[in-house]
N, C-alpha and C. Protein backbone atom coordinates (compact mmCIF):
# COMPACT_ATOMS: atom_id res chain seq x y z
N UNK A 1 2.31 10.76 13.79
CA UNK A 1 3.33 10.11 12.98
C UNK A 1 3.63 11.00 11.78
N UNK A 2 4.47 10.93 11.41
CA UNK A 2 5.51 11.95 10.48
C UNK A 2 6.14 11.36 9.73
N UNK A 3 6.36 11.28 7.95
CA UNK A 3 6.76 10.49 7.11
C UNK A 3 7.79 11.29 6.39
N UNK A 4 8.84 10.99 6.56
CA UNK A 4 9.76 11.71 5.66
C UNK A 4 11.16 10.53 4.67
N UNK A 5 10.69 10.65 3.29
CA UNK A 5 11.43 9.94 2.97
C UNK A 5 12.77 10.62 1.91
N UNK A 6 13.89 9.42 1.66
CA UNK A 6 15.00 9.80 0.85
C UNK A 6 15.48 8.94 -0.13
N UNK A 7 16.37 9.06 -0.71
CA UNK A 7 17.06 8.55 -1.44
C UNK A 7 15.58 7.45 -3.24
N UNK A 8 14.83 8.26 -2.67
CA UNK A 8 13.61 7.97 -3.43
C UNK A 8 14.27 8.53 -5.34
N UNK A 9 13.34 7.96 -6.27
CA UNK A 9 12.58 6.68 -5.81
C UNK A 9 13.23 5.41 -6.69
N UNK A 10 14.37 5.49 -6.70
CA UNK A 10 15.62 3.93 -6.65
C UNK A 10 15.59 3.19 -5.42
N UNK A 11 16.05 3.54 -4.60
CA UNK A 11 16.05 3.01 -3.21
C UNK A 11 16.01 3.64 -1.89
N UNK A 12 14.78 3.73 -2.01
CA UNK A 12 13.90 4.84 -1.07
C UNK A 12 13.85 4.09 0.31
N UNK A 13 14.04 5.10 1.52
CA UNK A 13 13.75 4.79 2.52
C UNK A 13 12.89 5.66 3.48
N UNK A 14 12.08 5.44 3.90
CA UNK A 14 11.30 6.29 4.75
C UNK A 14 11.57 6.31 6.49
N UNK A 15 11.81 7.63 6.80
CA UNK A 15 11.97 7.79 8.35
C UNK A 15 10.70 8.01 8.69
N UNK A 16 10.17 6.96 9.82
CA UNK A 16 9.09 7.30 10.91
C UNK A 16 8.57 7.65 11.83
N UNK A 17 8.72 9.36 11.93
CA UNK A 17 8.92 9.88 13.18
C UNK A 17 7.76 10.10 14.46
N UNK A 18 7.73 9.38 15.41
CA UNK A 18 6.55 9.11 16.64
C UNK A 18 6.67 9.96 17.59
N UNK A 19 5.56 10.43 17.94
CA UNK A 19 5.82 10.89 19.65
C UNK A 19 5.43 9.87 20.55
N UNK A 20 5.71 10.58 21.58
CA UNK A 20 5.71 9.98 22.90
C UNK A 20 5.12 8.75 22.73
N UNK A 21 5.23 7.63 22.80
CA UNK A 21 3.90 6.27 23.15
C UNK A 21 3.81 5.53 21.84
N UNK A 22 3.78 6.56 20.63
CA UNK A 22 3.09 6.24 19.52
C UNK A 22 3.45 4.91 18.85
N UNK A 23 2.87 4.05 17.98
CA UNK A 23 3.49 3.04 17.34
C UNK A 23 3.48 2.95 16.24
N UNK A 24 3.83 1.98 15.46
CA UNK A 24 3.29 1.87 14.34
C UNK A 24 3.97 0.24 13.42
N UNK A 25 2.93 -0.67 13.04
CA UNK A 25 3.51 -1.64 11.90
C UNK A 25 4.72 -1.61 11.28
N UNK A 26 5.16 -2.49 10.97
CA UNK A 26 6.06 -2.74 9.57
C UNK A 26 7.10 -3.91 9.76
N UNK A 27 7.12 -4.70 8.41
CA UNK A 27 7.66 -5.48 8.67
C UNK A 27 9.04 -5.93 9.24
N UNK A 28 9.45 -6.88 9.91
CA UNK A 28 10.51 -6.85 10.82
C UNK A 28 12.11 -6.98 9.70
N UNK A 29 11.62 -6.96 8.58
CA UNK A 29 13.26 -7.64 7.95
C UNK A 29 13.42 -5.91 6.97
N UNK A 30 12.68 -4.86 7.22
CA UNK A 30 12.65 -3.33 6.53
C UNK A 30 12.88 -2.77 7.71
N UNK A 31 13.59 -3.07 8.72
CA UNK A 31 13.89 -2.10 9.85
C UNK A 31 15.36 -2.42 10.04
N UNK A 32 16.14 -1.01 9.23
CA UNK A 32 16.71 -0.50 9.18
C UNK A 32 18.03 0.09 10.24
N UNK A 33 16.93 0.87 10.93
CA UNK A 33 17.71 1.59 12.01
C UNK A 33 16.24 2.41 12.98
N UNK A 34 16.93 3.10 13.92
CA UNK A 34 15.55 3.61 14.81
C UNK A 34 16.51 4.33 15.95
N UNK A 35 15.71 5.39 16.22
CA UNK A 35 16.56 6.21 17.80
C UNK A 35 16.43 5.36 18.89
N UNK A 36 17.56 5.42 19.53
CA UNK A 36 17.32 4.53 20.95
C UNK A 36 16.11 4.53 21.65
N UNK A 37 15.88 3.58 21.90
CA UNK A 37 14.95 3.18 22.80
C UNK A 37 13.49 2.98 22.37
N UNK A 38 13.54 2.87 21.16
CA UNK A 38 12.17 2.18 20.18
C UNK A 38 12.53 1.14 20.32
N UNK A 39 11.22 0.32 20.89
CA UNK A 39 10.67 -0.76 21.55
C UNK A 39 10.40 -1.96 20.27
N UNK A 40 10.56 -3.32 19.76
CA UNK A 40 10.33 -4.10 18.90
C UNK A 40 9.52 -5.12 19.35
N UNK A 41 8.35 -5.56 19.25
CA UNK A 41 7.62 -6.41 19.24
C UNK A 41 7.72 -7.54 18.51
N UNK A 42 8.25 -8.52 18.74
CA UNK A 42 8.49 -9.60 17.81
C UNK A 42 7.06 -10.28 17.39
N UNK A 43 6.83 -10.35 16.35
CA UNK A 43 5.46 -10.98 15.61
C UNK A 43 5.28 -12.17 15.34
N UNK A 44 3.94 -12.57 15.27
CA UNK A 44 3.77 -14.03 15.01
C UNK A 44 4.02 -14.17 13.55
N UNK A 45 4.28 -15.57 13.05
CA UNK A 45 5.08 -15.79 12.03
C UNK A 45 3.69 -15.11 10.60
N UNK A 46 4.72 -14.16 9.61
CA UNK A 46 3.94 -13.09 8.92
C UNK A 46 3.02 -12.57 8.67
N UNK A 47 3.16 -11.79 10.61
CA UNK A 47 2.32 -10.68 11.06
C UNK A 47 3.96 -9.87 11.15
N UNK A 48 3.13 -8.58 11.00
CA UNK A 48 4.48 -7.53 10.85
C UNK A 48 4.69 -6.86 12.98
N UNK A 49 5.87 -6.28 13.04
CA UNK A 49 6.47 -5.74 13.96
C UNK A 49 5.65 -4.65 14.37
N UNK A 50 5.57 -4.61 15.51
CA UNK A 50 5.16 -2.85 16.43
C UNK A 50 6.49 -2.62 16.67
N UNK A 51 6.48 -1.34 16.12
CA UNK A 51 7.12 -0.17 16.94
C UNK A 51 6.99 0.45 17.37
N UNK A 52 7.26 0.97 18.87
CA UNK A 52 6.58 2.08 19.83
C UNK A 52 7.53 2.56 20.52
N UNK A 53 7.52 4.28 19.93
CA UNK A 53 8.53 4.95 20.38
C UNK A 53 8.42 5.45 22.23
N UNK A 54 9.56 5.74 22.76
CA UNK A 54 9.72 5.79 23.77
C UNK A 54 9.22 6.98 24.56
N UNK A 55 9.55 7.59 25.94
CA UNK A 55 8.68 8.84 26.39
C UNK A 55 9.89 9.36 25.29
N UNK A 56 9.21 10.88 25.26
CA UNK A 56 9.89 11.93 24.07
C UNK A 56 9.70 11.49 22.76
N UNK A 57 9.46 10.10 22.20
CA UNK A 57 9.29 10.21 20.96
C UNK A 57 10.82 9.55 20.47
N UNK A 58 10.37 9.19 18.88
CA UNK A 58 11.44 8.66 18.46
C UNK A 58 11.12 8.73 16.86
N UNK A 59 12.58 8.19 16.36
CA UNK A 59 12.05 7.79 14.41
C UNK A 59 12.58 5.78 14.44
N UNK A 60 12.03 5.29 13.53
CA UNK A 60 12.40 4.34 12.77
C UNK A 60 13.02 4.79 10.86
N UNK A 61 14.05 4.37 10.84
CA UNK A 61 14.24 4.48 9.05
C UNK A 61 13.76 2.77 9.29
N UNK A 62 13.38 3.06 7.86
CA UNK A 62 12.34 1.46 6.95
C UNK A 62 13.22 1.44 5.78
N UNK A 63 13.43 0.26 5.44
CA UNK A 63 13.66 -0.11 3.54
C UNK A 63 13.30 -1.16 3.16
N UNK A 64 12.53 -1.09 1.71
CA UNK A 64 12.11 -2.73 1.57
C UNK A 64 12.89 -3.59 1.16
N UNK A 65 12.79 -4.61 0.90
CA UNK A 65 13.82 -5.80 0.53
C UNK A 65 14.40 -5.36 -0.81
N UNK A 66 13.18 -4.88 -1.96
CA UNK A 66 14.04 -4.80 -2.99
C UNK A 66 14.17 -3.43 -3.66
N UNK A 67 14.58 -2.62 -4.35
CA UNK A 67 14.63 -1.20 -4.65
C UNK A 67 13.87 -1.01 -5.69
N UNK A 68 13.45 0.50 -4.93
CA UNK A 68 12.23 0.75 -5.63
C UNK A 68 11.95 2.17 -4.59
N UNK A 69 10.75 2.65 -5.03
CA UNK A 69 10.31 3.93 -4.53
C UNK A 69 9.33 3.64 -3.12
N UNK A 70 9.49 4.40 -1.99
CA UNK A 70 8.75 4.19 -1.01
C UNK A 70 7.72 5.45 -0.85
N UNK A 71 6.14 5.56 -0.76
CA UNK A 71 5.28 6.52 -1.33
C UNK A 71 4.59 6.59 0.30
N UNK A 72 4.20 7.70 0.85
CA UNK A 72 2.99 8.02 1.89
C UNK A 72 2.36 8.28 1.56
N UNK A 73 1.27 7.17 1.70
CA UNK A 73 -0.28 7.76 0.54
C UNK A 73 -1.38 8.02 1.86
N UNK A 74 -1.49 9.36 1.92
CA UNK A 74 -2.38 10.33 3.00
C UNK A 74 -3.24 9.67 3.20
N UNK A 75 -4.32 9.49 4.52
CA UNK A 75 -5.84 8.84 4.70
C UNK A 75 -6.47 10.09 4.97
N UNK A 76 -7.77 10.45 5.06
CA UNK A 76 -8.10 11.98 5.54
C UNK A 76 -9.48 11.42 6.76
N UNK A 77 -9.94 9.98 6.74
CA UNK A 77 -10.98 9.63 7.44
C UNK A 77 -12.08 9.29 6.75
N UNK A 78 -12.33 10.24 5.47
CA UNK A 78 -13.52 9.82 4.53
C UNK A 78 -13.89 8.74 3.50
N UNK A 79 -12.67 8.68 2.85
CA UNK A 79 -12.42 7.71 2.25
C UNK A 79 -11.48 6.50 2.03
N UNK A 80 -11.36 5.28 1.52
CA UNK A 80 -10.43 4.43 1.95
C UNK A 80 -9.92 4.29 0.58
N UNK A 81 -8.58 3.36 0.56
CA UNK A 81 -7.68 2.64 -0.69
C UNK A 81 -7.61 1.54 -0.78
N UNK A 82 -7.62 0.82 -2.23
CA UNK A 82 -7.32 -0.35 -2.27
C UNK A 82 -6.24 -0.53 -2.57
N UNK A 83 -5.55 -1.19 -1.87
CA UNK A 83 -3.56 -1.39 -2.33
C UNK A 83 -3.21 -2.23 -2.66
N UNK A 84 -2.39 -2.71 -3.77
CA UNK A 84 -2.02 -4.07 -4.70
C UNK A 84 -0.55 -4.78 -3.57
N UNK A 85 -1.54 -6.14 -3.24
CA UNK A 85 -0.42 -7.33 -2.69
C UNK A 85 0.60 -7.74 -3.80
N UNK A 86 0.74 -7.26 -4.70
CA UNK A 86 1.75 -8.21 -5.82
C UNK A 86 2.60 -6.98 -6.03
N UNK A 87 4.15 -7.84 -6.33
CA UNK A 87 3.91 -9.27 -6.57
C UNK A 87 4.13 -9.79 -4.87
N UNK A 88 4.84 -8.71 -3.47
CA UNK A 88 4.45 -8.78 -2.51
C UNK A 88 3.62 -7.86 -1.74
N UNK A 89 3.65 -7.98 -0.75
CA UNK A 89 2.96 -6.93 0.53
C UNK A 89 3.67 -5.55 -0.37
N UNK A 90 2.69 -4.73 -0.59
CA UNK A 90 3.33 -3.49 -0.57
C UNK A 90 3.35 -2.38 0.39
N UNK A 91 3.04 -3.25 2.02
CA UNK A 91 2.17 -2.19 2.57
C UNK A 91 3.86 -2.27 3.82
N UNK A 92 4.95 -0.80 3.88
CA UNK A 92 5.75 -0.75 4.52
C UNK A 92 5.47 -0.75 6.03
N UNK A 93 4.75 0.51 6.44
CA UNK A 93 4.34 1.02 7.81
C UNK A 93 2.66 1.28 7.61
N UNK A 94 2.33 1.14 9.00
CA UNK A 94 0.62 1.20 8.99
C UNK A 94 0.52 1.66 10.76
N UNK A 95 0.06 3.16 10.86
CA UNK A 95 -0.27 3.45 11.84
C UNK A 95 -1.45 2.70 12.49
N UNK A 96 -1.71 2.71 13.89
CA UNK A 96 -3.19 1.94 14.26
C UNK A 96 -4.13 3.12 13.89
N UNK A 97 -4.27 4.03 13.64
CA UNK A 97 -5.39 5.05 13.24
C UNK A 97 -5.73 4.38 11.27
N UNK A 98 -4.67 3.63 11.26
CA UNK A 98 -5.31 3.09 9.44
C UNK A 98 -5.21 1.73 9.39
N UNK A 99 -6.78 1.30 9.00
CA UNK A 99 -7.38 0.01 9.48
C UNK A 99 -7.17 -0.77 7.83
N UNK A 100 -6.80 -2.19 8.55
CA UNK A 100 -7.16 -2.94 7.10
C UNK A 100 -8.41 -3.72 6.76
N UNK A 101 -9.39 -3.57 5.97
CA UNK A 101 -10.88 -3.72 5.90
C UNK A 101 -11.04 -5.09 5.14
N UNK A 102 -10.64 -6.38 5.89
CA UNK A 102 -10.59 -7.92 5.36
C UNK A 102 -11.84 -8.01 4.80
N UNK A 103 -12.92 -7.52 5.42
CA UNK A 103 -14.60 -7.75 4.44
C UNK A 103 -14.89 -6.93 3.64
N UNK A 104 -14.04 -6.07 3.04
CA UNK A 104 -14.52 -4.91 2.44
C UNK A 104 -15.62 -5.54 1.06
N UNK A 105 -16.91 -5.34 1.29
CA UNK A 105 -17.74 -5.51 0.13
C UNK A 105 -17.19 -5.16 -1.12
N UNK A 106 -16.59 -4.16 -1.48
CA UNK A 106 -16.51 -4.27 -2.91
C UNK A 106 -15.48 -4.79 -3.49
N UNK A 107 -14.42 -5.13 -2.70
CA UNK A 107 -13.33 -6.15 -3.00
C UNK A 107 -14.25 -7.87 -3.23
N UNK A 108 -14.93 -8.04 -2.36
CA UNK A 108 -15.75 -9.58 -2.51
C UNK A 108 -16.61 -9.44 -3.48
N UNK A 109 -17.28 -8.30 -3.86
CA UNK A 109 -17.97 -8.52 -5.39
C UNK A 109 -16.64 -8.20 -6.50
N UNK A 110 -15.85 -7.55 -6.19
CA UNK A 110 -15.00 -7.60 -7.37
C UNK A 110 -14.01 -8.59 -7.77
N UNK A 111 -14.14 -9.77 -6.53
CA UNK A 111 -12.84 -11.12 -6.70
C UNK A 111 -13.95 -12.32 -6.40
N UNK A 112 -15.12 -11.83 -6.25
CA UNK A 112 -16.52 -13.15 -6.41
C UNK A 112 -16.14 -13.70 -5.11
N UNK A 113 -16.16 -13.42 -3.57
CA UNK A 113 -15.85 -13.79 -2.85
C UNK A 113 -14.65 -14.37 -2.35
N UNK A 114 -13.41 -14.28 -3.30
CA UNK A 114 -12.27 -15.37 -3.53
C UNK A 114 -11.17 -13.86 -2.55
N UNK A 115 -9.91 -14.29 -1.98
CA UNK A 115 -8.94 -13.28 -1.76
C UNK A 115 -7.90 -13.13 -2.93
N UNK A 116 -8.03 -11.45 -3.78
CA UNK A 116 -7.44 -11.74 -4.72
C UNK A 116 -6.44 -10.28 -4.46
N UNK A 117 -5.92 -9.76 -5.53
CA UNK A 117 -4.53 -9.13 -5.23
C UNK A 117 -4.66 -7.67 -4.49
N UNK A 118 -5.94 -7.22 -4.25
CA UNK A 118 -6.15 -5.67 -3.23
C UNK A 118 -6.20 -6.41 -1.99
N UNK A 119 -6.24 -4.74 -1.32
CA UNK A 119 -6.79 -5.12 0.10
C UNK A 119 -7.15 -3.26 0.69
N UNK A 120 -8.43 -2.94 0.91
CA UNK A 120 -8.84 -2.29 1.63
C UNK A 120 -8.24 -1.71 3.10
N UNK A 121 -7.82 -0.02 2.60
CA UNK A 121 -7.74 0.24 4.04
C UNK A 121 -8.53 1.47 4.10
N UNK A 122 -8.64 1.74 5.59
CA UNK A 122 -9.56 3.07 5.80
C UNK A 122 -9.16 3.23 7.33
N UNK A 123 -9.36 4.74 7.57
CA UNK A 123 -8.86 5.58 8.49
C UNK A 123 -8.21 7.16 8.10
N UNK A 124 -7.38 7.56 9.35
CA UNK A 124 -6.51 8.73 8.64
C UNK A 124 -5.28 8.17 9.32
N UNK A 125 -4.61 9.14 8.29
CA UNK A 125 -3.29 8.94 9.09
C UNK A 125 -2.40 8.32 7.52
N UNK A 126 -1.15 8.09 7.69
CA UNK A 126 -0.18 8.01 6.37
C UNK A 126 0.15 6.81 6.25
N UNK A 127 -0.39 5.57 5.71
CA UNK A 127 0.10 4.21 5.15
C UNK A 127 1.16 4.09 4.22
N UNK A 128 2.67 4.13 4.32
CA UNK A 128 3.70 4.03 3.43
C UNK A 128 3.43 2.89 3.18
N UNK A 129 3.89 3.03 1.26
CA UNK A 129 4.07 2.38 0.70
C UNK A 129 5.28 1.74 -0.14
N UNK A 130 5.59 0.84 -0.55
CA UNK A 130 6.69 0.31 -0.97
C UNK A 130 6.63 -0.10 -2.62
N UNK A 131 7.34 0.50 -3.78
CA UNK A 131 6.90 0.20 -5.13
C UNK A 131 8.56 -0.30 -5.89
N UNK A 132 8.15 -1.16 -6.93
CA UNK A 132 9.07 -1.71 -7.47
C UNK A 132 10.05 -0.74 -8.17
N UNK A 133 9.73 0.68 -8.75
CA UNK A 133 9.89 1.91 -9.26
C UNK A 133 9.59 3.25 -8.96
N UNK A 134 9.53 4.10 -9.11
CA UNK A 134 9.14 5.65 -9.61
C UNK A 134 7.59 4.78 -9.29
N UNK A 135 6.71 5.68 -8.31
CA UNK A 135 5.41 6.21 -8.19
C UNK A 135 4.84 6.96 -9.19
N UNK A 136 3.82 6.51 -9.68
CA UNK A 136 3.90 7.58 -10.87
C UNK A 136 2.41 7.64 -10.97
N UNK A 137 1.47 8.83 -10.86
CA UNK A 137 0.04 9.17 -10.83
C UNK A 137 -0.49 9.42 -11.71
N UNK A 138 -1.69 8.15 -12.26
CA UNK A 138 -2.40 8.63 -13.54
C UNK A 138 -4.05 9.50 -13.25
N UNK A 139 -3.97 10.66 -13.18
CA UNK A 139 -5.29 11.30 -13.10
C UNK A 139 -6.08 10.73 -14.38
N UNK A 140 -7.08 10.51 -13.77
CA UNK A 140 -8.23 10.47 -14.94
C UNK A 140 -9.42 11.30 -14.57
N UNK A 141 -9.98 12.10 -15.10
CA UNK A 141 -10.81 13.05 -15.39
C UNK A 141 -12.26 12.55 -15.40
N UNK A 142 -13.19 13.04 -15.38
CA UNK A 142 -14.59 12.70 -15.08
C UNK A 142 -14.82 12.63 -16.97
N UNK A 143 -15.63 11.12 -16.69
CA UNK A 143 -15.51 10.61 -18.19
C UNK A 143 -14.80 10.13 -19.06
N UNK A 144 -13.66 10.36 -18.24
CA UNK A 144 -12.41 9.42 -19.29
C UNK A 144 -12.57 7.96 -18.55
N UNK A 145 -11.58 6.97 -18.91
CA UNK A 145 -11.43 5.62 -18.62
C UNK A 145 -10.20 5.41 -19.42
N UNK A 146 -9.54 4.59 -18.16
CA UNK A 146 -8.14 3.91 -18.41
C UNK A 146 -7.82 2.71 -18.36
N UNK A 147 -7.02 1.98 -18.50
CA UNK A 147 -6.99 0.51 -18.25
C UNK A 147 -5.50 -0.06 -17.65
N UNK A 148 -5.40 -0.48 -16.20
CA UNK A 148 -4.32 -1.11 -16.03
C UNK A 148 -3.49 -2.06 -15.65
N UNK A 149 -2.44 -2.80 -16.05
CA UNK A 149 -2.35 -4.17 -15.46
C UNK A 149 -2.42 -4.60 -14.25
N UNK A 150 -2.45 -5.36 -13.28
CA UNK A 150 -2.51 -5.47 -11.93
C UNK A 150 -1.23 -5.47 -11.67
N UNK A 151 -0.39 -6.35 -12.07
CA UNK A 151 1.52 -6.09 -12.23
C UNK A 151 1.80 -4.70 -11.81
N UNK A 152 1.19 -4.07 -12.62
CA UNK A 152 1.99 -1.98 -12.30
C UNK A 152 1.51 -1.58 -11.44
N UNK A 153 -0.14 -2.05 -11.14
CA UNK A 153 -0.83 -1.43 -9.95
C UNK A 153 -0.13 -0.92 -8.42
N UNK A 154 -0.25 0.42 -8.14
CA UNK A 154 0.00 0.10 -6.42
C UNK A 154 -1.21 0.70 -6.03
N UNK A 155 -2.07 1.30 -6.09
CA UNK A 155 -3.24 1.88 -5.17
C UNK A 155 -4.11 3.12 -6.23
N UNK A 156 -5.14 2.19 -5.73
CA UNK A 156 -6.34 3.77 -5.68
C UNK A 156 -7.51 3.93 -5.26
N UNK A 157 -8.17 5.03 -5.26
CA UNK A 157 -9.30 5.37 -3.71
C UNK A 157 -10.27 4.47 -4.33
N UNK A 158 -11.15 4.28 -3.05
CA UNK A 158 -12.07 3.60 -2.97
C UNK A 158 -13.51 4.56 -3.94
N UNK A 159 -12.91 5.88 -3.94
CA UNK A 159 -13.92 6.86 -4.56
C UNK A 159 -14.52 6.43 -6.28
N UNK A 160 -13.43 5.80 -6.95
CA UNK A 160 -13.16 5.57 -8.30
C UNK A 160 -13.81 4.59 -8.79
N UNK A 161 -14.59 4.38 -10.37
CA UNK A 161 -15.66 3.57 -10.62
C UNK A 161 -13.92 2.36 -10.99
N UNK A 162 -14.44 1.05 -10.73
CA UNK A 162 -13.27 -0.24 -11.32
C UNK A 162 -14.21 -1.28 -11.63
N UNK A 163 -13.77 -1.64 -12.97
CA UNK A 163 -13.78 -3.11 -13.21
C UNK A 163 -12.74 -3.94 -13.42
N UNK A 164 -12.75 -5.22 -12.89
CA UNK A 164 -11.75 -6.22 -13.37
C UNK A 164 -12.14 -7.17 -14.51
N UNK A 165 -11.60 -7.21 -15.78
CA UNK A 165 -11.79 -8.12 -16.86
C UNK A 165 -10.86 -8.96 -16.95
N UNK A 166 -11.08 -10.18 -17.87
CA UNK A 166 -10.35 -10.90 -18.47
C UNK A 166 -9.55 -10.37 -19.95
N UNK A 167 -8.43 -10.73 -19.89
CA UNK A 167 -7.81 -9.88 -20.78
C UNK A 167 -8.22 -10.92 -22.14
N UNK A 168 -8.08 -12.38 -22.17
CA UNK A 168 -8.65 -13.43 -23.27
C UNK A 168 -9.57 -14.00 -22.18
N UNK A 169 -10.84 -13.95 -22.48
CA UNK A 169 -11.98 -14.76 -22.01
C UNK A 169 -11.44 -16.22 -21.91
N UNK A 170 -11.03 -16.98 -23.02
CA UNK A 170 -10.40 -18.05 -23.25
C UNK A 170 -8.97 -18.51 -22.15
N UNK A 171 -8.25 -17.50 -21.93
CA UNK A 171 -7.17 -17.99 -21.57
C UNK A 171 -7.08 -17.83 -20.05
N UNK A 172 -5.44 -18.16 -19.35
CA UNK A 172 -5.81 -18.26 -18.05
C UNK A 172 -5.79 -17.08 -17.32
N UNK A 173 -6.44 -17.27 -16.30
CA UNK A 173 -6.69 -15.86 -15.50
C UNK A 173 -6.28 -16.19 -13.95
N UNK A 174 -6.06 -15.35 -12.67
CA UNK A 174 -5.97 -15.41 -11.35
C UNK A 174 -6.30 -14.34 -10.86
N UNK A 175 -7.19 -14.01 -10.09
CA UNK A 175 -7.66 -13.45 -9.34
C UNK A 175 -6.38 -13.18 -7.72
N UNK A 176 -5.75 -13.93 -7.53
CA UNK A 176 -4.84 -14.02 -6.55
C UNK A 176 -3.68 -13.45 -6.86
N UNK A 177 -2.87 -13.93 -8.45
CA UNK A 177 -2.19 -13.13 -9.13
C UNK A 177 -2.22 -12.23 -10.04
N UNK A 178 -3.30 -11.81 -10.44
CA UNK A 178 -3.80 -10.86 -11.59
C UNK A 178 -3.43 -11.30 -12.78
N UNK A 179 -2.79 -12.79 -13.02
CA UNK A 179 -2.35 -12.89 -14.32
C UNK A 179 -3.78 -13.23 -15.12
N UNK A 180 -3.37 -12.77 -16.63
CA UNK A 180 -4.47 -12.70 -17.74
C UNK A 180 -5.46 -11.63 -17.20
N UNK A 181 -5.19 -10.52 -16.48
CA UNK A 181 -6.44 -9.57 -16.03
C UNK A 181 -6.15 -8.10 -16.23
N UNK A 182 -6.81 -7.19 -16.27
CA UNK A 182 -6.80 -5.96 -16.63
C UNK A 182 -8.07 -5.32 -15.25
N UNK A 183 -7.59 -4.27 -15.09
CA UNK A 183 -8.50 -3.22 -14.32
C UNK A 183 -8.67 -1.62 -14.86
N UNK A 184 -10.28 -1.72 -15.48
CA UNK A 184 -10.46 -0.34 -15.95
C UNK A 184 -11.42 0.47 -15.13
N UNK A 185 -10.38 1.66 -14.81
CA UNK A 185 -11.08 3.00 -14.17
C UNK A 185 -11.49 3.79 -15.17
N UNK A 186 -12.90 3.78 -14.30
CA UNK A 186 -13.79 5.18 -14.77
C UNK A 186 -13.71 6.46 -14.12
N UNK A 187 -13.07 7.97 -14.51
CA UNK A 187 -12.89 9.21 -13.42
C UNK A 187 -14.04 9.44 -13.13
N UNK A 188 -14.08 10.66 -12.57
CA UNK A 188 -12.72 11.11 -12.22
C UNK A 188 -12.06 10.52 -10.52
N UNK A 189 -10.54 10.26 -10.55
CA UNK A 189 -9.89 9.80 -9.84
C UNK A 189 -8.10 9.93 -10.26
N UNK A 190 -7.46 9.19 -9.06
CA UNK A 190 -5.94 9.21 -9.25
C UNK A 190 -6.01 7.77 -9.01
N UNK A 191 -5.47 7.27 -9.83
CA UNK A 191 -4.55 5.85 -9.99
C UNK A 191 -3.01 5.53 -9.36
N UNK A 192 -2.73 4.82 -9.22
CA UNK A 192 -0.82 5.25 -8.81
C UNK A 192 -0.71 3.93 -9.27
N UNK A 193 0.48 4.03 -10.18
CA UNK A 193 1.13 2.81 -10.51
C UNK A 193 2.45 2.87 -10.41
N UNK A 194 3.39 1.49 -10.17
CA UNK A 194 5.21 1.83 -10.78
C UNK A 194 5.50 1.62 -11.73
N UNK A 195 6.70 2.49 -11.77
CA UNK A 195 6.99 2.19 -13.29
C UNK A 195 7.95 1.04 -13.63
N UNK A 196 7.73 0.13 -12.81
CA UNK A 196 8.57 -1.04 -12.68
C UNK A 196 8.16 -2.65 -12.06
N UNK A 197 8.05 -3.61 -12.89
CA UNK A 197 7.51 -4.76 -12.34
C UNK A 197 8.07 -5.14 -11.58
């Protein structure tokens, strides 16, 4: 699979180019357009679409519902990402070589067992992503620490030290919506946030 995107990052669309057989996720209302004879799997009600290109291969173009920047954030096999559900799915296309990790331990110690706004993936292969804005990468350095809202969040490796706090101990918080919460990384690592709620 082959990720090539345009018109980034206002209203970005990503072409998904397959060989022979190949498939790949994404939701059914971001499909765009596609070369003849890519195959559509109609899904159970919000589970996303297979696409599986034909003999020779094929592309799908993707766009999300609302504009914003569409990002291919690389897998290499070693390590995995946690990717922010808010304020929707940000997850465009998902090859079957990149798995989504529903038990991932450190998501359940970091949301106290509850399902809250990440979600674990791991594999290789290129998981596009979908952002409200401009992608925009905060390196942090070994020993620094940053702090960021869950709102801006779109992804970062599983490699990176995180805590989730309460922003007022006192006031209200969600674990499901990140409201009243903050997440501070310890480097060194890359963060990715948009620059747009």
């Amino acid at each position: 699979m082959e990720v090539h995107t345009r018109h980034t990052p206002t209203f970005g669309v990503a072409r998904i180019v397959l060989a022979d057989g190949e498939a790949v996720q994404a939701p059914e209302k971001a499909i765009m357009a596609s070369s003849f004879g890519v195959s559509v799997s109609r899904p159970a009600r919000g589970e996303p679409a297979v696409l599986t290109a034909p003999a020779g291969g094929g592309w799908v173009d993707l766009a999300p519902e609302k504009p914003g920047d569409v990002y291919p954030l690389g897998f290499d096999g070693r390590s995995g990402w946690c990717v922010s559900t808010m304020p929707e799915r940000r997850v465009l296309a998902r090859p079957a070589s990149v798995r989504r990790d529903e038990t991932w331990p450190a998501l359940q110690h970091l949301f106290g067992g509850d399902h809250g706004f990440l979600e674990h993936y791991s594999g290789a292969g290129s998981l596009v992503l979908s952002a409200a804005g401009p992608v925009d990468l905060l390196n942090v350095d070994a020993g620094e620490m940053i702090t960021v809202r869950p709102a801006f969040l779109v992804a970062y490796p599983d490699t990176i030290q995180v805590r989730l706090r309460a922003l007022d101990p006192a006031g209200t918080q969600s674990v499901r919506s990140g409201q009243g919460l903050a997440l501070d990384f310890a480097g060194p690592g890359t963060v990715l946030v948009q620059a747009r709620r």
